[in-house]
Each structure stands twice: as C-alpha cells, then as structure tokens.
Protein backbone atom coordinates (compact mmCIF):
# COMPACT_ATOMS: atom_id res chain seq x y z
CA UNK A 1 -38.33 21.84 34.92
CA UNK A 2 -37.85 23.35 31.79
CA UNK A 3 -35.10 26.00 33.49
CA UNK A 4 -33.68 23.08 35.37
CA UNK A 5 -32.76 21.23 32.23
CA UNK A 6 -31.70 24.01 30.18
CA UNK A 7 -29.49 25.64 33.12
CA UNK A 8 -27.93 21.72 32.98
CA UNK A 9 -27.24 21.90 29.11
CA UNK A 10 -25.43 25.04 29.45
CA UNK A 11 -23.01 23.62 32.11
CA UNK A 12 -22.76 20.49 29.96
CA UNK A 13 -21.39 22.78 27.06
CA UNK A 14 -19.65 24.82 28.94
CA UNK A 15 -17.48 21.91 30.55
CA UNK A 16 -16.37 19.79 27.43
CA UNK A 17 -15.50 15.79 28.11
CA UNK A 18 -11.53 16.66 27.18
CA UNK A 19 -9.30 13.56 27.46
CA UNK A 20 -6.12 14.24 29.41
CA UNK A 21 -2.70 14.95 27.22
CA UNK A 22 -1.40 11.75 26.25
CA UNK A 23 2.51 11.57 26.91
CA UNK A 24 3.82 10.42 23.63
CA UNK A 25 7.87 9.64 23.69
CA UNK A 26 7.50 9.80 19.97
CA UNK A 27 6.34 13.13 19.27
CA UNK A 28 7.85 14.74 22.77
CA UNK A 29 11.60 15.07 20.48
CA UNK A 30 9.74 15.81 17.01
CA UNK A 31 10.27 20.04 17.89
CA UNK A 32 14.27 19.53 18.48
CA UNK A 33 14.36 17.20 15.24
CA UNK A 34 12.78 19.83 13.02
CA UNK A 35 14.96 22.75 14.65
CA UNK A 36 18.10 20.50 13.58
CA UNK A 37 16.62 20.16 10.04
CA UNK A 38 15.89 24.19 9.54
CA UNK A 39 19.60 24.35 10.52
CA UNK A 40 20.80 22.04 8.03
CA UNK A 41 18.70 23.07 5.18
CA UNK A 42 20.61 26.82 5.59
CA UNK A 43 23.97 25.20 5.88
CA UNK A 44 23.34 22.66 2.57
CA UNK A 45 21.21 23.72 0.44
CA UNK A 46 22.50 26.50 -1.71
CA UNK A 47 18.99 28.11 -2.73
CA UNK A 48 18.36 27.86 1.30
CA UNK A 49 21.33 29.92 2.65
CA UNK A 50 19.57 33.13 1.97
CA UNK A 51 17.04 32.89 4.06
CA UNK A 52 17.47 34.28 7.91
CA UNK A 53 17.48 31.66 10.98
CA UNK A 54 13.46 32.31 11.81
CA UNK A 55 12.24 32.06 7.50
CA UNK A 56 13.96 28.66 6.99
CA UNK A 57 12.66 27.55 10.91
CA UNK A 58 8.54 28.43 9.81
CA UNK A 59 9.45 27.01 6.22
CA UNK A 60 10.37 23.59 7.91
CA UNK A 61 7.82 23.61 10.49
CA UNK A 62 5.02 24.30 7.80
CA UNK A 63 6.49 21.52 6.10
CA UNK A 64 6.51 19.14 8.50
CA UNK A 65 3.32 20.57 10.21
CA UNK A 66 1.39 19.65 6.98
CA UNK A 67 3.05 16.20 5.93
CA UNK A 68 2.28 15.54 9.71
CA UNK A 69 -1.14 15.99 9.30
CA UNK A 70 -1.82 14.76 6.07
CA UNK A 71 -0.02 11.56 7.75
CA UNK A 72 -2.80 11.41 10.31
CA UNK A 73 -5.52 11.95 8.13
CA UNK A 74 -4.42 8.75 6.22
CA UNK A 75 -3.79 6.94 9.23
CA UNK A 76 -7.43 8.01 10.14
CA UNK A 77 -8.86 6.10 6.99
CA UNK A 78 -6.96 3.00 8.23
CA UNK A 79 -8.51 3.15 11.61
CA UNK A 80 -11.90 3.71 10.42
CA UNK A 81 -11.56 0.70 8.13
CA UNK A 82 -8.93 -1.88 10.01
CA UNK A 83 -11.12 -1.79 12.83
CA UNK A 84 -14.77 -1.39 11.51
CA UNK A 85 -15.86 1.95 12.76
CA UNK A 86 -19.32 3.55 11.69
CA UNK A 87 -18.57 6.93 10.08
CA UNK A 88 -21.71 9.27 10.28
CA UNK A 89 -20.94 11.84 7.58
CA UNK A 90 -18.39 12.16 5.34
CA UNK A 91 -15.00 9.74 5.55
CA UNK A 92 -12.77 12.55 4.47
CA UNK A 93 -14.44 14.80 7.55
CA UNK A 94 -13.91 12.37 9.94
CA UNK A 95 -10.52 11.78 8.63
CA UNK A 96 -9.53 15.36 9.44
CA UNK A 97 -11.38 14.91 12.73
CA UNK A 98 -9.21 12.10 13.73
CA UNK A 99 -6.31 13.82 12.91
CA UNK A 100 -7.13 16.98 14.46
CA UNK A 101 -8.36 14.90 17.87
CA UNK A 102 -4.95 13.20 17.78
CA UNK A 103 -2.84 15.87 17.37
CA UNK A 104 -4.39 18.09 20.45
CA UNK A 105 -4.95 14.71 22.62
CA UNK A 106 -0.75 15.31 22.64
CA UNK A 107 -1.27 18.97 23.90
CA UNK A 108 2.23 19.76 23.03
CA UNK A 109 3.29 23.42 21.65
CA UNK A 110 4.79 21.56 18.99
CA UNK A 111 1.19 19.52 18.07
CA UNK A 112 -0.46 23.01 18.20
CA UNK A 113 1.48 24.61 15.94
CA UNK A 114 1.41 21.80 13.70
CA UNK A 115 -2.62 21.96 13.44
CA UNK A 116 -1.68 25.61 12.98
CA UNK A 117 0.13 25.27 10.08
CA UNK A 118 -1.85 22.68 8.66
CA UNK A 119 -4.99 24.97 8.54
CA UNK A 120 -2.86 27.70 6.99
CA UNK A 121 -1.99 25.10 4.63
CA UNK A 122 -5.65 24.93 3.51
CA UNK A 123 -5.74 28.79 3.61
CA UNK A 124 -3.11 28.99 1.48
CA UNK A 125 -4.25 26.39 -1.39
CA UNK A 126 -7.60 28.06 -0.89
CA UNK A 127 -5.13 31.80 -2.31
CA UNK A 128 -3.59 29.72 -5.00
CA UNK A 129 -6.65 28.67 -6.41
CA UNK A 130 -8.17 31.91 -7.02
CA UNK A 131 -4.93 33.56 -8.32
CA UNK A 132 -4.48 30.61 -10.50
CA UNK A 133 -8.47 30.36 -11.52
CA UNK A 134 -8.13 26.59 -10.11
CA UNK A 135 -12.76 25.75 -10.54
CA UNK A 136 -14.24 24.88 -7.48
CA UNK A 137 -14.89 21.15 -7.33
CA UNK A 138 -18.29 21.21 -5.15
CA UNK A 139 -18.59 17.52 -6.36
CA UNK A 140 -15.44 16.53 -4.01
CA UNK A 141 -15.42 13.91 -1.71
CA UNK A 142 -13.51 16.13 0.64
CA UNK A 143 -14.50 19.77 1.98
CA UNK A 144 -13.08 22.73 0.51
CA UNK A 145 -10.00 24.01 1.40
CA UNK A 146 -11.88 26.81 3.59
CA UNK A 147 -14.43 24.75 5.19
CA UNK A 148 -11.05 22.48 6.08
CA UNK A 149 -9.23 24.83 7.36
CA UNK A 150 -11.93 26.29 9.61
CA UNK A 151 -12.81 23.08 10.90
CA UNK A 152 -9.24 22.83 12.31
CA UNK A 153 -9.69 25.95 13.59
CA UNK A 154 -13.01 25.59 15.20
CA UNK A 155 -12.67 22.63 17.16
CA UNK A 156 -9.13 24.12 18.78
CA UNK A 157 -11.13 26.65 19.95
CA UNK A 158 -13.58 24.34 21.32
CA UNK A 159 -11.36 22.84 23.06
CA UNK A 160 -9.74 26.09 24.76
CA UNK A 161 -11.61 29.43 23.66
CA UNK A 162 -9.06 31.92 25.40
CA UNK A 163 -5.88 29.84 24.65
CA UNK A 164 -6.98 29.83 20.67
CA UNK A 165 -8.47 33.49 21.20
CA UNK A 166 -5.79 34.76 18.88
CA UNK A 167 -6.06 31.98 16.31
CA UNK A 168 -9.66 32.74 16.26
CA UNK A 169 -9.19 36.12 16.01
CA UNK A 170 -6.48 35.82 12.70
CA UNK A 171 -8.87 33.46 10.75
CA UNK A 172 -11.55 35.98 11.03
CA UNK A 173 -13.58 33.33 12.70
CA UNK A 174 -17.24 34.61 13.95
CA UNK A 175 -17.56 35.24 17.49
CA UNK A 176 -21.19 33.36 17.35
CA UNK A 177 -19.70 31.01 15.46
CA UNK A 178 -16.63 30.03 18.04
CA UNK A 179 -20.10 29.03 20.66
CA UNK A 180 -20.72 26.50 18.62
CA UNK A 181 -17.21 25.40 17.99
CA UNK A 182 -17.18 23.90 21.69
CA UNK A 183 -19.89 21.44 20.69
CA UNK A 184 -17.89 20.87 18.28
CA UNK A 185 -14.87 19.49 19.97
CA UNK A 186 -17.37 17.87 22.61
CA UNK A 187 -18.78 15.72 19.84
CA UNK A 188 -15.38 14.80 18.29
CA UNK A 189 -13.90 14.50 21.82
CA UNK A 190 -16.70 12.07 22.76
CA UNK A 191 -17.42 10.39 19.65
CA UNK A 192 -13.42 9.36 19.06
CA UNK A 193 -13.33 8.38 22.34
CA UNK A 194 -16.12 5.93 22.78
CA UNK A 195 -14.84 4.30 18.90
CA UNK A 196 -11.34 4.15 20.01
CA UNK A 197 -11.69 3.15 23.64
CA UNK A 198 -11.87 -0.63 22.58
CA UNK A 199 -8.88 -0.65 20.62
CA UNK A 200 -6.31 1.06 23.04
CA UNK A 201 -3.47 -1.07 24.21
CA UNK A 202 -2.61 -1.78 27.45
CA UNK A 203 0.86 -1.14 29.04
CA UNK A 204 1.40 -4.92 28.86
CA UNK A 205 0.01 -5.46 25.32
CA UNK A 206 2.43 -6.38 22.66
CA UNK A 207 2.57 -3.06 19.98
CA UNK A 208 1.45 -4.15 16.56
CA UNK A 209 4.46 -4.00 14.35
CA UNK A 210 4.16 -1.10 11.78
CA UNK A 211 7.04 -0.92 9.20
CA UNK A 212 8.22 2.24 7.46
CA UNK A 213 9.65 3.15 4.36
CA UNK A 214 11.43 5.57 2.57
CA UNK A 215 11.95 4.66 -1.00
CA UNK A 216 14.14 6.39 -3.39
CA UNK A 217 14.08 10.09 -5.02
CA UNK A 218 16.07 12.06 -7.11
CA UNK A 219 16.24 16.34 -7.51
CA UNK A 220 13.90 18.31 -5.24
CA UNK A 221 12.43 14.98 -3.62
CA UNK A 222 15.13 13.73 -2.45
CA UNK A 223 15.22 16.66 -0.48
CA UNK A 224 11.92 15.89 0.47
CA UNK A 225 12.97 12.55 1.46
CA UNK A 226 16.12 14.07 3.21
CA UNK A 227 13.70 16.06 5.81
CA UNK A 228 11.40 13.55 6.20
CA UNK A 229 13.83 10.60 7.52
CA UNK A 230 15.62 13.33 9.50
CA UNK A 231 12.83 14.56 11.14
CA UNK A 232 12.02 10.88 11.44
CA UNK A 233 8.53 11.50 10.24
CA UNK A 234 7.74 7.82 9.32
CA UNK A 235 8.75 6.57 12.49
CA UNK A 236 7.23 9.20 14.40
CA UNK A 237 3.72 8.55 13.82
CA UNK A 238 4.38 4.72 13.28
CA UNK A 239 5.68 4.91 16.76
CA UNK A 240 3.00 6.40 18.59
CA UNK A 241 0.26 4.38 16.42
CA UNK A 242 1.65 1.48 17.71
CA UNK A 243 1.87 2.43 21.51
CA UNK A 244 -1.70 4.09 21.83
CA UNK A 245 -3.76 1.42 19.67
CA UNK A 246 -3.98 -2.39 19.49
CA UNK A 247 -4.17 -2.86 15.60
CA UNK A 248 -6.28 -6.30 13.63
CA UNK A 249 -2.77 -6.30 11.36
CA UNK A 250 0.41 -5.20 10.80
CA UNK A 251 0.35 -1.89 8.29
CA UNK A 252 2.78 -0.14 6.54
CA UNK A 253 3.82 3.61 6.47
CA UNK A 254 5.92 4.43 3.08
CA UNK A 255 6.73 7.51 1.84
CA UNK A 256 7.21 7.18 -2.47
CA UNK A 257 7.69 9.39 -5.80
CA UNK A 258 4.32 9.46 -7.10
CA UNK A 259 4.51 11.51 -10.14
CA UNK A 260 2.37 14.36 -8.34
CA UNK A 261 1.39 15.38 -5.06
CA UNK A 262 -0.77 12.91 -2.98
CA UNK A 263 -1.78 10.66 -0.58
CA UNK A 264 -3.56 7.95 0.69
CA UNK A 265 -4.49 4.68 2.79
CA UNK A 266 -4.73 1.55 0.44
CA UNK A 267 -6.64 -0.79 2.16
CA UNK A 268 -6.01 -4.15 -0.01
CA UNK A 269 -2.30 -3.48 1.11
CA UNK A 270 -2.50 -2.11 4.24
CA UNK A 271 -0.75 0.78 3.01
CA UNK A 272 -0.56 4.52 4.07
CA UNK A 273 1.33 6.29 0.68
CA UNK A 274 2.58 9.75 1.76
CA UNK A 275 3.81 11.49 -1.89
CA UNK A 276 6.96 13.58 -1.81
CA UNK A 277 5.87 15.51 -4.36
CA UNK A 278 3.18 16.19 -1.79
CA UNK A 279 5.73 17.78 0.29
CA UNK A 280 7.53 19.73 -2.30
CA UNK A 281 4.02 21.32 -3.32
CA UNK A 282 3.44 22.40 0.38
CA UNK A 283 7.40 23.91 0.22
CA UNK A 284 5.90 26.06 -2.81
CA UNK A 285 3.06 27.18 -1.58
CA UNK A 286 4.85 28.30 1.58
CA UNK A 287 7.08 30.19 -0.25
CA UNK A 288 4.50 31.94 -2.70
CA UNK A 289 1.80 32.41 -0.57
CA UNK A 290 3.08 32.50 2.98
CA UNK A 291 4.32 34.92 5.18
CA UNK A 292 5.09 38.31 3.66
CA UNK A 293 3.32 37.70 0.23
C-alpha cells in the first residue's frame, strides 16, 4: 500500500494542475507596442541615439517587463483585499505569486520574457546593493531581492522544466532545488485557482469599469510617462483585469510623480499608484548593471 501511494504522489508531481493559456486581446499587441517605443526612443531622444537597434529594444523591454510586473503585484494586493482572500504567508509573497501566476496563465513569449526581466530586475538591485553597501533589511515585509528573484524563477520552471532549462541554468539555480520548484507552481497553480475561480466573469457579465490615469511629469519622467501611455501600460492591465475577473468596485490604475521610486495599492481609495520615478530607477539600473557591465 505504502508503494501504491507513493508511486501515485510521484505521478501527481510529475503532472502539475496547469490552467490552459488564457487568450488575452490586451496583452496579445503589448510586444509590437514596445518594439514601436524602442524605435522611437532612438529616433527622439538625443542621449538614446547611440545605442544600436537590439540595446535600446532589451532597455525598453526591461522597462516595461518590470513596471509590468510591479503593476501586477499591486493589482495582486487589490485582489487579495477587494475580494476577501485568506493569505497563508506573507502578503508581499503572495503578491509576487499572483503576479507571476498571471503573467504565465498568458503563455505568451512576450509574458515570459517579461517575468524574465523582472527577476533580473531583482538580480540586479540585489548588485547595486552590495556595490553601493545598501544594509540588508531582514526586518522587511517583502523577501529579498534574491529570494524574489528566485521565486520567479522557480515556479517557471515548475511549470515547464526543459522549456526554462536555460533560465535555470543562468540563475545558477540547484538542480535538487528545480524538483521542488514543480510543487511549487502546483501549489500556486492550485491555490490561485480555487481563490479566483469565484470571481471570474462570464462572457456575458458586464466588465467592472477600471479607470486609468496618467498624470503629469516634467524632465526624465515625462519620459517615463511618454513610454508608459505608448506602450499603453495602464490600459493594458486595466483591460485584461476587467475581462478575466468580476470586481466588488470600480478601482483605479494611475501612474503619478512621487518624489521617489514606488508603488502601491491604497485600499481606502481603491487605488493602484505606479511611481515614475519607479521606472526611471529600473532605466538606471539597466544601464549600470545590465548587460555588458
């Protein structure tokens, strides 16, 4: 009996729950959006026009790839709290979760890439703050930028070990350790399903209205702001928010100067704040610490 039910786990691992790719008509243009807006940033911006065709595409992608996520992660505090989910663990971990489990539930090459960049974005900031001497704040609600990025990381390749083999194998991620990555994406698979499967919206449902904004910036913001409405960022993920889940109220996606790099989901106004100066610090870190430094 004993064999029986072990021989059973095993095939219960090895054949994760995976929910189908979910055709979103807001995401499926995002790729040709961002190509447009690595063309334009050579062709207008002065301090731009030195860099070849491919450095100013992965700049804008890692851009975009980050603000992207970072978008999700907020949205996935305003889930968890606009329709009372249980959170076992920490909010900020189940945040990224969401986030990752959204972005790979699309199962485009673009929403790869994008969780790509996003945990070479925590890489990165992980490089900077050991050049710079930034302390360690163990204290922090949210992981550290390692444990972050790896967590990205891991559950891609629990959800497809040989397609992620070569992510895996550039992160220096653990063979034993990528076995227990695909209980890792079975749990996060499972768990986000079950929570969410009240709350998805029928074809004939009415789409909660979700307003975006874009509110003024001057200097390097503004080209911040510039890439964001052109890649349509706002209205991306307010889009496909709206079409996959039936939300309690209507919410608001705003992108605002801040006076340093942030973000967050303000719950008394049903507000998701994306920073620009957020996305000007992710420009600088790509270009100190990315590719070829």
């Amino acid at each position: 009996m004993l064999f029986v039910l072990l021989c059973l786990s095993d095939k219960v691992l090895a054949q994760p729950n995976a929910s189908p790719p979910v055709k979103s008509p807001e995401l499926s243009a995002f790729q040709a959006k961002v190509d447009a807006a690595a063309l334009a940033l050579r062709e207008t911006d002065p301090r731009f026009k030195s860099l070849s065709p491919a450095a100013a595409q992965s700049l804008v992608e890692f851009v975009s790839g980050n603000m992207l996520f970072v978008l999700l992660h907020e949205l996935g505090h305003a889930v968890i709290t606009q329709m009372g989910l249980p959170v076992l663990g920490r909010m900020e971990d189940a945040a990224d979760t969401f986030a990752v489990f959204m972005l790979l539930r699309v199962g485009s090459d673009f929403s790869h890439r994008a969780l790509v960049d996003a945990a070479e974005g925590w890489f990165l900031a992980a490089r900077r703050d050991e050049k710079t001497g930034q302390r360690v704040a163990y204290y922090s609600e949210h992981g550290l930028n390692q444990q972050r990025a790896y967590q990205i990381v891991c559950i891609m390749v629990g959800s497809d070990a040989e397609k992620f083999r070569d992510l895996a194998e550039e992160t220096n991620l653990p063979e034993d350790r990528r076995h227990g990555c695909l209980a890792d994406y079975s749990n996060a698979v499972f768990s986000w399903n079950l929570l969410l499967e009240p709350h998805r919206r029928a074809p004939d449902q009415p789409k909660t209205k979700i307003d975006v904004i874009y509110d003024p910036a001057d200097g390097d913001l503004a080209r911040i702001r510039d890439l964001a409405r052109s890649i349509l960022l706002l209205e991306t993920v307010a889009g496909h928010a709206a079409h996959q889940l039936v939300w309690p109220r209507p919410l608001t996606l705003e992108m605002q100067a801040c006076g340093f790099p942030n973000a967050s989901w303000e719950i008394r106004t049903r507000q998701v704040i994306l920073c620009y100066e957020l996305g000007a610090d992710f420009a600088e870190l790509y270009r100190e610490f990315g590719d070829g430094h």
